[in-house]
Structures are given as C-alpha cells and as structure tokens.
C-alpha atoms as a PDB file:
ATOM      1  CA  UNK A   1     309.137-117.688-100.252  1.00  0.00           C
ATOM      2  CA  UNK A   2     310.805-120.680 -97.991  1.00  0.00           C
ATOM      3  CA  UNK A   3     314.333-119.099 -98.727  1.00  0.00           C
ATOM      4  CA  UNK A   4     316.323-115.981 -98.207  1.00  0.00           C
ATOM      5  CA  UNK A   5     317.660-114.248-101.179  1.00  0.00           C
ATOM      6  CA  UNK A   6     321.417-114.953-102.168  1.00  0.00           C
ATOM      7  CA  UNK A   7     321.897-111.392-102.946  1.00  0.00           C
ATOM      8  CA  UNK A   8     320.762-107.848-103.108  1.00  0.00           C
ATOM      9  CA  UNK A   9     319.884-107.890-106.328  1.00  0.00           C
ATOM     10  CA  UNK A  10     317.573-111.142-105.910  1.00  0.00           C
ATOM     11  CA  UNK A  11     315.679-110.078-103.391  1.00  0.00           C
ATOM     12  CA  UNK A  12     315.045-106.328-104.954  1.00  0.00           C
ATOM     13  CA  UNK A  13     314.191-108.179-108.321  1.00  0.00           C
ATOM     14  CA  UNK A  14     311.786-110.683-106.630  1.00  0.00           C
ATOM     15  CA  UNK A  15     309.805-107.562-104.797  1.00  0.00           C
ATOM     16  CA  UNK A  16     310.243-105.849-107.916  1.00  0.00           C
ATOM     17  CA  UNK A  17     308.512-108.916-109.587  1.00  0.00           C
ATOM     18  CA  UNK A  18     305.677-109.121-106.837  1.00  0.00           C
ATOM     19  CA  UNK A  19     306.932-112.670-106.083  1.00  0.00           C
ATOM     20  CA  UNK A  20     307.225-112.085-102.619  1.00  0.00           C
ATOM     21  CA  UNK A  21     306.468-109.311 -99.892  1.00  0.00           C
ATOM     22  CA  UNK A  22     308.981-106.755 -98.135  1.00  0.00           C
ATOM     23  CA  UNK A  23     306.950-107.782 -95.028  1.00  0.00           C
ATOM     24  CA  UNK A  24     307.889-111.553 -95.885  1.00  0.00           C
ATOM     25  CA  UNK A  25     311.048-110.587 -96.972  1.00  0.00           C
ATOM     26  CA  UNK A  26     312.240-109.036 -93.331  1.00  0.00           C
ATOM     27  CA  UNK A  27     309.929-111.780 -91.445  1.00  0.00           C
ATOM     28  CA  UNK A  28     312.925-113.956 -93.397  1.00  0.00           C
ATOM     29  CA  UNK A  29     315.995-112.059 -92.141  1.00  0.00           C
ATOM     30  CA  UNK A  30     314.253-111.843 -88.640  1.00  0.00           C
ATOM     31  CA  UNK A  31     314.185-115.612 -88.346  1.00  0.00           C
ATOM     32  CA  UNK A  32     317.227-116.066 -89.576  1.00  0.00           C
ATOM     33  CA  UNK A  33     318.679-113.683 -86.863  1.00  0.00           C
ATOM     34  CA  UNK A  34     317.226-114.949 -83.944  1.00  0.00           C
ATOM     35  CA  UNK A  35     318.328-118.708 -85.035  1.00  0.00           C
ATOM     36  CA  UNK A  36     321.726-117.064 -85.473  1.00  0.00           C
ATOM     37  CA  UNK A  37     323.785-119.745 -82.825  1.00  0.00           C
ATOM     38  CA  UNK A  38     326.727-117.124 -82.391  1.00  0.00           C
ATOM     39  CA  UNK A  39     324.471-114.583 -80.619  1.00  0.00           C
ATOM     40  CA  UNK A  40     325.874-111.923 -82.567  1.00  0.00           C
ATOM     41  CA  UNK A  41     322.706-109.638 -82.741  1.00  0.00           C
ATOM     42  CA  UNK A  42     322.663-106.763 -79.584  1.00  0.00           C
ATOM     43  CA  UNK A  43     319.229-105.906 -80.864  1.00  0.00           C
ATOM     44  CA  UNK A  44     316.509-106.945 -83.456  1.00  0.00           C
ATOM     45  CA  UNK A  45     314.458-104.532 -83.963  1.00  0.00           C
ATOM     46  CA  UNK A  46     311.460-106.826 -85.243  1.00  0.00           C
ATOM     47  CA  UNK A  47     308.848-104.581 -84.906  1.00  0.00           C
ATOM     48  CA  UNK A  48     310.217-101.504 -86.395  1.00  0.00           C
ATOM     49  CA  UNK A  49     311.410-103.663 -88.914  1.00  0.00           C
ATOM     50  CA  UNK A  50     307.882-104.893 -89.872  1.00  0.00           C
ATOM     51  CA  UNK A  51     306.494-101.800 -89.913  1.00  0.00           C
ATOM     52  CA  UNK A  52     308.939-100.388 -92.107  1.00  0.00           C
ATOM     53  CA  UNK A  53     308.315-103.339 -94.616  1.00  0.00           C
ATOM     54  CA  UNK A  54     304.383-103.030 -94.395  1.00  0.00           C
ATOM     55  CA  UNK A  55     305.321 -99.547 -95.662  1.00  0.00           C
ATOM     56  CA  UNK A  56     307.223-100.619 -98.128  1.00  0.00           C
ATOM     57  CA  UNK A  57     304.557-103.089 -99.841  1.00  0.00           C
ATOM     58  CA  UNK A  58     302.037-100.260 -99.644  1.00  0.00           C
ATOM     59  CA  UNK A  59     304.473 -97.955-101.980  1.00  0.00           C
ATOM     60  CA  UNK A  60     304.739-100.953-103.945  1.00  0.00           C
ATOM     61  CA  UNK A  61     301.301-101.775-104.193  1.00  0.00           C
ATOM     62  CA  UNK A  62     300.742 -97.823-105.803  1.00  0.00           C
ATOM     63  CA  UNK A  63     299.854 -96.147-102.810  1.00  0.00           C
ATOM     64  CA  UNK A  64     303.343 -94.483-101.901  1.00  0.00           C
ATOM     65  CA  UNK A  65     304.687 -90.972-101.059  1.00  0.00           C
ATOM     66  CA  UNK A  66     304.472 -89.041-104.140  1.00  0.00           C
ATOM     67  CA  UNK A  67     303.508 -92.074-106.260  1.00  0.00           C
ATOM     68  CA  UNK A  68     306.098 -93.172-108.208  1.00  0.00           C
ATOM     69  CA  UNK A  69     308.082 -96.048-107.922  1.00  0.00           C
ATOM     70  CA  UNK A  70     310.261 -97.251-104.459  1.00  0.00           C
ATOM     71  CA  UNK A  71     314.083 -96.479-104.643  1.00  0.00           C
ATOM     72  CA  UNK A  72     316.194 -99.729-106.025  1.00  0.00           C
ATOM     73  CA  UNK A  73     317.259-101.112-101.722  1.00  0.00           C
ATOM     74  CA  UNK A  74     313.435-100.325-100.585  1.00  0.00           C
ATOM     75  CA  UNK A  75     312.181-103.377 -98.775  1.00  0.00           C
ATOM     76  CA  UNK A  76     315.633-104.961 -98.665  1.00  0.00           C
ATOM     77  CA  UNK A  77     316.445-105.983 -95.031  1.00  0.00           C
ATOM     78  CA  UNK A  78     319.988-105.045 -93.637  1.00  0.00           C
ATOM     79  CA  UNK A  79     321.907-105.073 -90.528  1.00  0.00           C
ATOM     80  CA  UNK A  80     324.454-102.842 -88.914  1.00  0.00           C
ATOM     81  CA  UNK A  81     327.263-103.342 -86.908  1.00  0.00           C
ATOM     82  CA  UNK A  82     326.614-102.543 -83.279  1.00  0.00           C
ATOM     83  CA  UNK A  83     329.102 -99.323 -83.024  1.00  0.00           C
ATOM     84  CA  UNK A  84     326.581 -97.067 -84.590  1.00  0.00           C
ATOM     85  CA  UNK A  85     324.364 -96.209 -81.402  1.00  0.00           C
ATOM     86  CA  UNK A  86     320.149 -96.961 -81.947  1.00  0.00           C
ATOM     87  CA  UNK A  87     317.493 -96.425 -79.289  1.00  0.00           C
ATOM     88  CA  UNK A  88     315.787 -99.524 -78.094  1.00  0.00           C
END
C-alpha cells in the first residue's frame, strides 16, 4: 500500500480484507509524521508502535488472545494530543 487510508473505516476494512498489514499500516502514519514540516509531533513512538502492529497481524493471522477475531480500531494507527503525559 503506497497510500494512507482516507478514513477509519478504510483502513480497518483493508486489514480486515488482508490487503495490507497493521505493521505497514503504522510504518505509513510513521512516515507521514516524521515528514510532518510543522514539527508538531513531541514524540513518535516508532518502535512501540511497530510492535504493537506486529501484534496486531499475528491476531489477525489466527493466532490471537483467546482466538477470535481483533476489535473493529485494532491495527488502526492514532495520535494523541501532547497534554496526556506518556513515558519516553
């Protein structure tokens, strides 16, 4: 996939689909942050971030907590505004 997602609900239906990976999915919104030219981003973290979606495609690929299928948002990067305090 050359091209972030427009929405939510693309990106959750193309994982959903198997068209592209969580892991390629926040690999995406990674890029896309550190290119950001307004230096709005306090903190990226990349590699908590890839481990996370590694996780995710693992559920997806069957071999998830509990079996059953990932919640609707799993494997969908997101950001937060920097007034919510994080370690790193």
């Amino acid at each position: 996939m050359s091209a972030f997602p427009r929405s939510i609900r693309e990106a959750a239906a193309v994982l959903r689909r198997r068209e592209t990976s969580a892991l390629e999915l926040a690999e995406l919104a990674i890029a896309r942050a550190r290119a950001d030219e307004h230096n709005a981003w306090l903190h990226i973290a990349e590699d908590h971030a890839r481990a996370q979606a590694r996780a995710v495609d693992e559920w997806f690929a069957g071999r998830g907590p509990g079996g059953g299928s990932p919640p609707t948002l799993a494997g969908i990067p997101w950001a937060c505004k920097d007034i919510i305090g994080t370690k790193g």
